[in-house]
Structures are given as structure tokens and as C-alpha cells.
C-alpha atoms as a PDB file:
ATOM      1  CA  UNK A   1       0.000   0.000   0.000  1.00  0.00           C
ATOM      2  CA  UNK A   2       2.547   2.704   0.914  1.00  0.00           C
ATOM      3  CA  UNK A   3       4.443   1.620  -2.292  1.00  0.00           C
ATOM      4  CA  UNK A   4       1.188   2.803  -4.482  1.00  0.00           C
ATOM      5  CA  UNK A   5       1.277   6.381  -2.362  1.00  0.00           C
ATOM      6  CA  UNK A   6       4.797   6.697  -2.875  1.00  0.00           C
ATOM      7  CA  UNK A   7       4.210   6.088  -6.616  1.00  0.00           C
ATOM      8  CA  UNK A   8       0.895   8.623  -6.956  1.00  0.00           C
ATOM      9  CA  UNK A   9       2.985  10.631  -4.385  1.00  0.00           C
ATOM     10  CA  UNK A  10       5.958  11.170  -7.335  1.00  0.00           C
ATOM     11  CA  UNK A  11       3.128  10.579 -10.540  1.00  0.00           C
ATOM     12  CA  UNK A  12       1.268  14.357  -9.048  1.00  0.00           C
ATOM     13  CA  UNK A  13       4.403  16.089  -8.396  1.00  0.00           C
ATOM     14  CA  UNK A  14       6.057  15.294 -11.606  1.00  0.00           C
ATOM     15  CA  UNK A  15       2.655  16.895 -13.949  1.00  0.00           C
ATOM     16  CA  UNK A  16       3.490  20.358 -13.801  1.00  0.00           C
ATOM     17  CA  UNK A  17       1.188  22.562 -13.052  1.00  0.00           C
ATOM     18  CA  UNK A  18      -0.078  25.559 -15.547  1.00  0.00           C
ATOM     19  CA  UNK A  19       1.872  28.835 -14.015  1.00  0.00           C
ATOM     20  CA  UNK A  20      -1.028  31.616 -12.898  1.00  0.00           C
ATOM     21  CA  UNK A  21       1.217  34.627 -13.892  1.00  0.00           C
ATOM     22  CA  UNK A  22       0.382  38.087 -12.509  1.00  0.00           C
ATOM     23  CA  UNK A  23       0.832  40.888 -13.797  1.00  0.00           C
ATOM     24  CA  UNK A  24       1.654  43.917 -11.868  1.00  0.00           C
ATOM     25  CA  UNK A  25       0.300  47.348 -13.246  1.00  0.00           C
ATOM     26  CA  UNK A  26       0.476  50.734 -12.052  1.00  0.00           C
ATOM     27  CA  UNK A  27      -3.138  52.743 -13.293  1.00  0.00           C
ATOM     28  CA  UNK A  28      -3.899  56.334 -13.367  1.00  0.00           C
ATOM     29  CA  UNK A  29      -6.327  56.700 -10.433  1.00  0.00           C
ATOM     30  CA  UNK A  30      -8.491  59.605 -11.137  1.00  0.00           C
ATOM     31  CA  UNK A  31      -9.475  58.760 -14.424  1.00  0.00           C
ATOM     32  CA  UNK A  32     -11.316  55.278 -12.453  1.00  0.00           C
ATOM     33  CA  UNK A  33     -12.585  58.018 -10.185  1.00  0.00           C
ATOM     34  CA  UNK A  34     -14.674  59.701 -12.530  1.00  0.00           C
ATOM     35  CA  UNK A  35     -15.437  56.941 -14.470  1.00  0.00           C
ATOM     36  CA  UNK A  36     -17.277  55.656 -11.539  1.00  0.00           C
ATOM     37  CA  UNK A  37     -18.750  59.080 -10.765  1.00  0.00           C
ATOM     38  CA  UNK A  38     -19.538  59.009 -14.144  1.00  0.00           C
ATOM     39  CA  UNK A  39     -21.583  56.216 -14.048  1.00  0.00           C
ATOM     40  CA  UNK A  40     -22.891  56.529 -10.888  1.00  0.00           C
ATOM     41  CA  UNK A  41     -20.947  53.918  -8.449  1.00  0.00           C
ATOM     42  CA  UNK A  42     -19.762  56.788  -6.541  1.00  0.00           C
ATOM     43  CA  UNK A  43     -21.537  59.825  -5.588  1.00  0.00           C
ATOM     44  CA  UNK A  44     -19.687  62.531  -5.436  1.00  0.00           C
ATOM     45  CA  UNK A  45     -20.060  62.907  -1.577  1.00  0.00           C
ATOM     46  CA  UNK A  46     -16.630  61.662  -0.573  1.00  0.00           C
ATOM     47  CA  UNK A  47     -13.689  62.886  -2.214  1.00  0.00           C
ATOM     48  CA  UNK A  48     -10.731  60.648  -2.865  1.00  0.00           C
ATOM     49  CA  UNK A  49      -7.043  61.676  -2.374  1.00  0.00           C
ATOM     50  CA  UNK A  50      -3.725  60.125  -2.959  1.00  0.00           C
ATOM     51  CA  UNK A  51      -0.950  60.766  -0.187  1.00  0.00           C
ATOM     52  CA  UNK A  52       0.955  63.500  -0.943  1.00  0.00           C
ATOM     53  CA  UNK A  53      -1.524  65.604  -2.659  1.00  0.00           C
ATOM     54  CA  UNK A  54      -3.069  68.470  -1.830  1.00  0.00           C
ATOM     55  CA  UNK A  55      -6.630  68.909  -0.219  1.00  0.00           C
ATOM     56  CA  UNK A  56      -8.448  71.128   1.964  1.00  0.00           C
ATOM     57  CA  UNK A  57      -7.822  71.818   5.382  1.00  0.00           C
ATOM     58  CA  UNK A  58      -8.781  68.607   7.820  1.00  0.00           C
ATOM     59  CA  UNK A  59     -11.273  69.532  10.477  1.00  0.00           C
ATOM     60  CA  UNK A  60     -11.167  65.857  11.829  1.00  0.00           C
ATOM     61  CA  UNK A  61     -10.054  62.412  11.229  1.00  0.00           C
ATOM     62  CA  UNK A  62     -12.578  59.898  11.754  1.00  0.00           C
ATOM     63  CA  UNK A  63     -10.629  56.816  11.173  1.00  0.00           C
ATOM     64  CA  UNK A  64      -6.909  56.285   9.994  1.00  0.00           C
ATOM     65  CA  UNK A  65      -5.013  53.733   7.990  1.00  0.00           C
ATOM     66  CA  UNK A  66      -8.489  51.839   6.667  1.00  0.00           C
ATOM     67  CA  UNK A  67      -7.553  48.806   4.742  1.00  0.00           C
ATOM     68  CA  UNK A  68      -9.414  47.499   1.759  1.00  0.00           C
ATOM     69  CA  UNK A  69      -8.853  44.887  -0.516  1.00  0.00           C
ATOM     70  CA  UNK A  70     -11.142  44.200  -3.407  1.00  0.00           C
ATOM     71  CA  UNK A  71     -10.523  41.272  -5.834  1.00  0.00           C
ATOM     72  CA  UNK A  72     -12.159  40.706  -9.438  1.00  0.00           C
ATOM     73  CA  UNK A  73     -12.660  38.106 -12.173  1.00  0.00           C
ATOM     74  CA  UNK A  74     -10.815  38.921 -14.504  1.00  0.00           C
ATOM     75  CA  UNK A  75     -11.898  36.088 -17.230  1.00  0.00           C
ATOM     76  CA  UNK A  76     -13.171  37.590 -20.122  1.00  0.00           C
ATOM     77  CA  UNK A  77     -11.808  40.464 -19.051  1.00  0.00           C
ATOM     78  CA  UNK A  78      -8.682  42.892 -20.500  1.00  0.00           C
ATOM     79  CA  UNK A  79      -5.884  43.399 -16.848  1.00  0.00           C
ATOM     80  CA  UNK A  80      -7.231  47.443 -17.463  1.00  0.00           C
ATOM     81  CA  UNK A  81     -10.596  46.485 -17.207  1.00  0.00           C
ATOM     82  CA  UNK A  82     -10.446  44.053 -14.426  1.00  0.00           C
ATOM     83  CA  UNK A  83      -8.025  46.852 -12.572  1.00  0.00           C
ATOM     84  CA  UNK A  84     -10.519  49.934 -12.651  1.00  0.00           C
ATOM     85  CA  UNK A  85     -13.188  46.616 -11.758  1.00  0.00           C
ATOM     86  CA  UNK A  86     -11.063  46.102  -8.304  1.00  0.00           C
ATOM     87  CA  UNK A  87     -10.256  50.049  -7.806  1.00  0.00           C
ATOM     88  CA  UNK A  88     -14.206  50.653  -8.286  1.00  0.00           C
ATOM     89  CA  UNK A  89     -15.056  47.943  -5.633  1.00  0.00           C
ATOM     90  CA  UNK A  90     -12.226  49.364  -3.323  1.00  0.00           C
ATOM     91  CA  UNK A  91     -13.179  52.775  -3.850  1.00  0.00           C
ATOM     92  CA  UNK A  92     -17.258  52.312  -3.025  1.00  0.00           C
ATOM     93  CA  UNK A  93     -15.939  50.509  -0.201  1.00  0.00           C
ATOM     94  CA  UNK A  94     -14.219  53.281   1.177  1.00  0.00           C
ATOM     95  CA  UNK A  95     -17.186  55.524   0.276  1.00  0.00           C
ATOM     96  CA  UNK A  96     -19.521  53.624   2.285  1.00  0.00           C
ATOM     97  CA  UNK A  97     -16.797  53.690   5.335  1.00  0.00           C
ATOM     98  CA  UNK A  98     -16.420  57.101   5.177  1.00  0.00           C
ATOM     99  CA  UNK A  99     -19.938  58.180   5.150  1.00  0.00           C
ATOM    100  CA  UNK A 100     -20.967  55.607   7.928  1.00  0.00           C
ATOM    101  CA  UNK A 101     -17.869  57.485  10.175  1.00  0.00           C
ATOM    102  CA  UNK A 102     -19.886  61.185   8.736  1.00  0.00           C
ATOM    103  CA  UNK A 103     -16.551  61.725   6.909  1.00  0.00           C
ATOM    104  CA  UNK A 104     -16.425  63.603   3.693  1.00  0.00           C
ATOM    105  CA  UNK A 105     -13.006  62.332   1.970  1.00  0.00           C
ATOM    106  CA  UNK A 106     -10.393  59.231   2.014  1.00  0.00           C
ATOM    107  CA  UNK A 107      -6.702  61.067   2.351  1.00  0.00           C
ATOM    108  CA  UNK A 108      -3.324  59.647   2.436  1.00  0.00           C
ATOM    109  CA  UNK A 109      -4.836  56.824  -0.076  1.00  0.00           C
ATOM    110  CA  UNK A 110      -1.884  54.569  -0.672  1.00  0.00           C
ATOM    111  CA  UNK A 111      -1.677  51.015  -2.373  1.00  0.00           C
ATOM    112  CA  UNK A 112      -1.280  48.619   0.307  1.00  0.00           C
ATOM    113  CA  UNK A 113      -0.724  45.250  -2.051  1.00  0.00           C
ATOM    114  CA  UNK A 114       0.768  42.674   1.311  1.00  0.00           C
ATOM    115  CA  UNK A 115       0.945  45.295   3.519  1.00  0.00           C
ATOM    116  CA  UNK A 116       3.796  46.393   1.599  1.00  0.00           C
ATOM    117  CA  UNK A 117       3.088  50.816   1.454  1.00  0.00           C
ATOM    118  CA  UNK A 118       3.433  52.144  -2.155  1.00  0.00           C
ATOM    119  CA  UNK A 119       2.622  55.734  -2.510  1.00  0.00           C
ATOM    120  CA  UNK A 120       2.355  57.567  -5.602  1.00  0.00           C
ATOM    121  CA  UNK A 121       1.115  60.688  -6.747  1.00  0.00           C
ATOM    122  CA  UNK A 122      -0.567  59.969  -9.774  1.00  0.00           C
ATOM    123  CA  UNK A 123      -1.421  55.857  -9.921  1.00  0.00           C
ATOM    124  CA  UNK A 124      -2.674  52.691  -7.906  1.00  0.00           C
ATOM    125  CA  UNK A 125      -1.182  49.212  -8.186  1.00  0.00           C
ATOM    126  CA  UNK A 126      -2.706  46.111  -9.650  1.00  0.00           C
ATOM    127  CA  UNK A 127      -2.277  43.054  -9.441  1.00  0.00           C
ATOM    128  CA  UNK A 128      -4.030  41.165 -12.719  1.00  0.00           C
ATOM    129  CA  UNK A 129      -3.750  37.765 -13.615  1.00  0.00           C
ATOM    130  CA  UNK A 130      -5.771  34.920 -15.265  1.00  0.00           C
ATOM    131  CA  UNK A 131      -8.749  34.457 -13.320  1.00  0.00           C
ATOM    132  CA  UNK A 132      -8.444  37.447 -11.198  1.00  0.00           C
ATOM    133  CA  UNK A 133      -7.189  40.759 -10.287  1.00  0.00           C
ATOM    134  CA  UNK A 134      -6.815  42.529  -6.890  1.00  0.00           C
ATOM    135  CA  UNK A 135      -5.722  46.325  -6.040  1.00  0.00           C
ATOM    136  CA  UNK A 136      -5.226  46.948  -1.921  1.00  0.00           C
ATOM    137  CA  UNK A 137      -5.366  50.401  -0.525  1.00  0.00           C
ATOM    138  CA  UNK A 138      -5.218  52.125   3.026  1.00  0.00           C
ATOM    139  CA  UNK A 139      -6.601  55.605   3.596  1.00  0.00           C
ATOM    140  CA  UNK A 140      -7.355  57.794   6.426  1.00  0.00           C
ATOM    141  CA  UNK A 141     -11.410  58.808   6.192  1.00  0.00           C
ATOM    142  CA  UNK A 142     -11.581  62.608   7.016  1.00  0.00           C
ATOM    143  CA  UNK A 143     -14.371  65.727   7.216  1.00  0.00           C
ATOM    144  CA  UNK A 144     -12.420  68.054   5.355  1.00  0.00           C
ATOM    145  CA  UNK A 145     -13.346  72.014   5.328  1.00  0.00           C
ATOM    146  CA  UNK A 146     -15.272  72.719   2.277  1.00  0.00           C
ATOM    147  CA  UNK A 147     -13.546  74.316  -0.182  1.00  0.00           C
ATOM    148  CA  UNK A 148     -14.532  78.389  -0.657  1.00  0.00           C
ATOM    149  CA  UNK A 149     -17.015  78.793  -3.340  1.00  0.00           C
ATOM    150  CA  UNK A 150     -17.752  82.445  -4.759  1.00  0.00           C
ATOM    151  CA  UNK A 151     -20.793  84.347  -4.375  1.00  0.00           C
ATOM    152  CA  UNK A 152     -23.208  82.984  -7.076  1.00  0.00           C
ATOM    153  CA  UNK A 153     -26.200  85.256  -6.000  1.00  0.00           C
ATOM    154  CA  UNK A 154     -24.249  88.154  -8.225  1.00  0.00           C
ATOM    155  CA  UNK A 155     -25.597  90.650  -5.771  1.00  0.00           C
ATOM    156  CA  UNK A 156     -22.269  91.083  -3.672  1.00  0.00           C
ATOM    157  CA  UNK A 157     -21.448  90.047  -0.456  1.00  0.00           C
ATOM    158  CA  UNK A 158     -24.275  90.712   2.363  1.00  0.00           C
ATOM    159  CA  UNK A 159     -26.709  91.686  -0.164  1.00  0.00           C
ATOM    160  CA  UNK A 160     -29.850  89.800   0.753  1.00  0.00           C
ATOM    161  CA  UNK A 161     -32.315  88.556  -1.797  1.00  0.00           C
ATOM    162  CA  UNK A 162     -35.343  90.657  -1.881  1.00  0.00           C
END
């Protein structure tokens, strides 16, 4: 009996097995931004920003370092396509966080593939392969101050309607 193991023991690990190669990918993030705003996934209430750009003033932080990690099939499916897929799950995600914490942005967004920290100005990584595709990020969820918007009565300041 243990001679027939040893034998289907060394028949498996001799069949190799079909590599599931990933492809890592770094994406522009704001254009998946308003692609989902676009289309309505996210709603324009929370306002996304990578670390190390600039923002309005914070008034509070609700909640720092929030993880997400949002995978995707990617069958069928182009490594772009299933990319913005992931970043669109990861990003209503952190919508939903942030308005459940009364938070109006997600600052400090970094991608957070492993726990490994990659920060970037501009993009988000992915990680696409065969059947699937994955992007990680952390954020801090924050009410920042409004941003100053001029006076659209056209009457001036302290003019009152009449």
C-alpha cells in the first residue's frame, strides 16, 4: 500500500502545473474616479485623495489607515478592465466607510498590495492575472473644510435677496 502512495505521491508532483502569472500594473487613479462618478458607483459625496496631494484643510479624522482589498474576475476580461473593476469595488468601499464614520473624503490613499506601502502621486497598483485581479489600498477617512465657493447670487457680499 505505501508503495502505491509513494508512486501517486511522485506521478502528481512530476505533472506540472499551468503557471497563474500576474501581472503587476500601475493605473492612473483619477481617471477610475470619474469613471465611476460618471456612471454613478460613486456619488460625489466623498472625495478621494492620494498621499501626498493636496486637499483642503482637515477639520477631523474619523478613522486612519483603513484597509481594503477588493478582488475581481478577470476572465473575459482585459488586466485594465479588471483593474478599474477592483479600484471601483475598493473605492465604493471606502465611500460607504467614510460616510458611515460622517466623513467627507479618504486622504493619504496609498496602495497597500501585502501590507507592503506604495505611494504615488498619480497611480494605484494592480495586481491582474488569469482568473483574477486585486488592487489593496489604506486611507485615512476625514471631514475636510469645504472648499470656498464664490458668491453665485451676483448681488455682492451681504446683499440679501429681496
Amino acid at each position: 500500500m505505501q508503495v502505491k502512495a509513494l508512486i501517486a505521491v511522485a506521478l502528481l508532483s512530476s505533472l506540472s502545473v499551468p503557471s497563474q502569472a500576474t501581472n503587476l500594473m500601475y493605473m492612473p487613479f483619477e481617471k477610475v474616479v470619474a469613471d465611476a462618478q460618471r456612471a454613478g458607483r460613486l456619488d460625489g459625496s466623498v472625495s478621494f485623495y492620494l498621499m501626498g496631494n493636496p486637499h483642503p484643510p482637515v477639520l477631523a479624522v474619523k478613522v486612519t489607515e483603513l484597509p481594503t482589498n477588493k478582488k475581481t474576475n478577470a476572465s473575459n476580461k482585459s488586466d485594465i478592465d479588471a483593474c478599474e473593476w477592483a479600484l471601483q469595488s475598493a473605492l465604493i468601499t471606502l465611500q460607504a466607510a467614510a460616510k458611515k464614520v460622517g466623513a467627507n473624503a479618504v486622504t493619504n490613499i496609498v496602495s497597500y498590495y501585502k501590507h507592503h506601502v506604495r505611494k504615488d502621486l498619480n497611480t494605484y497598483e494592480c495586481h491582474a492575472g488569469v482568473l483574477m485581479a486585486g488592487v489593496a489600498l489604506r486611507g485615512d477617512l476625514v471631514f475636510l473644510q469645504a472648499p470656498e465657493r464664490p458668491n453665485s447670487s451676483g448681488r455682492g457680499p451681504g446683499l440679501a435677496r429681496q
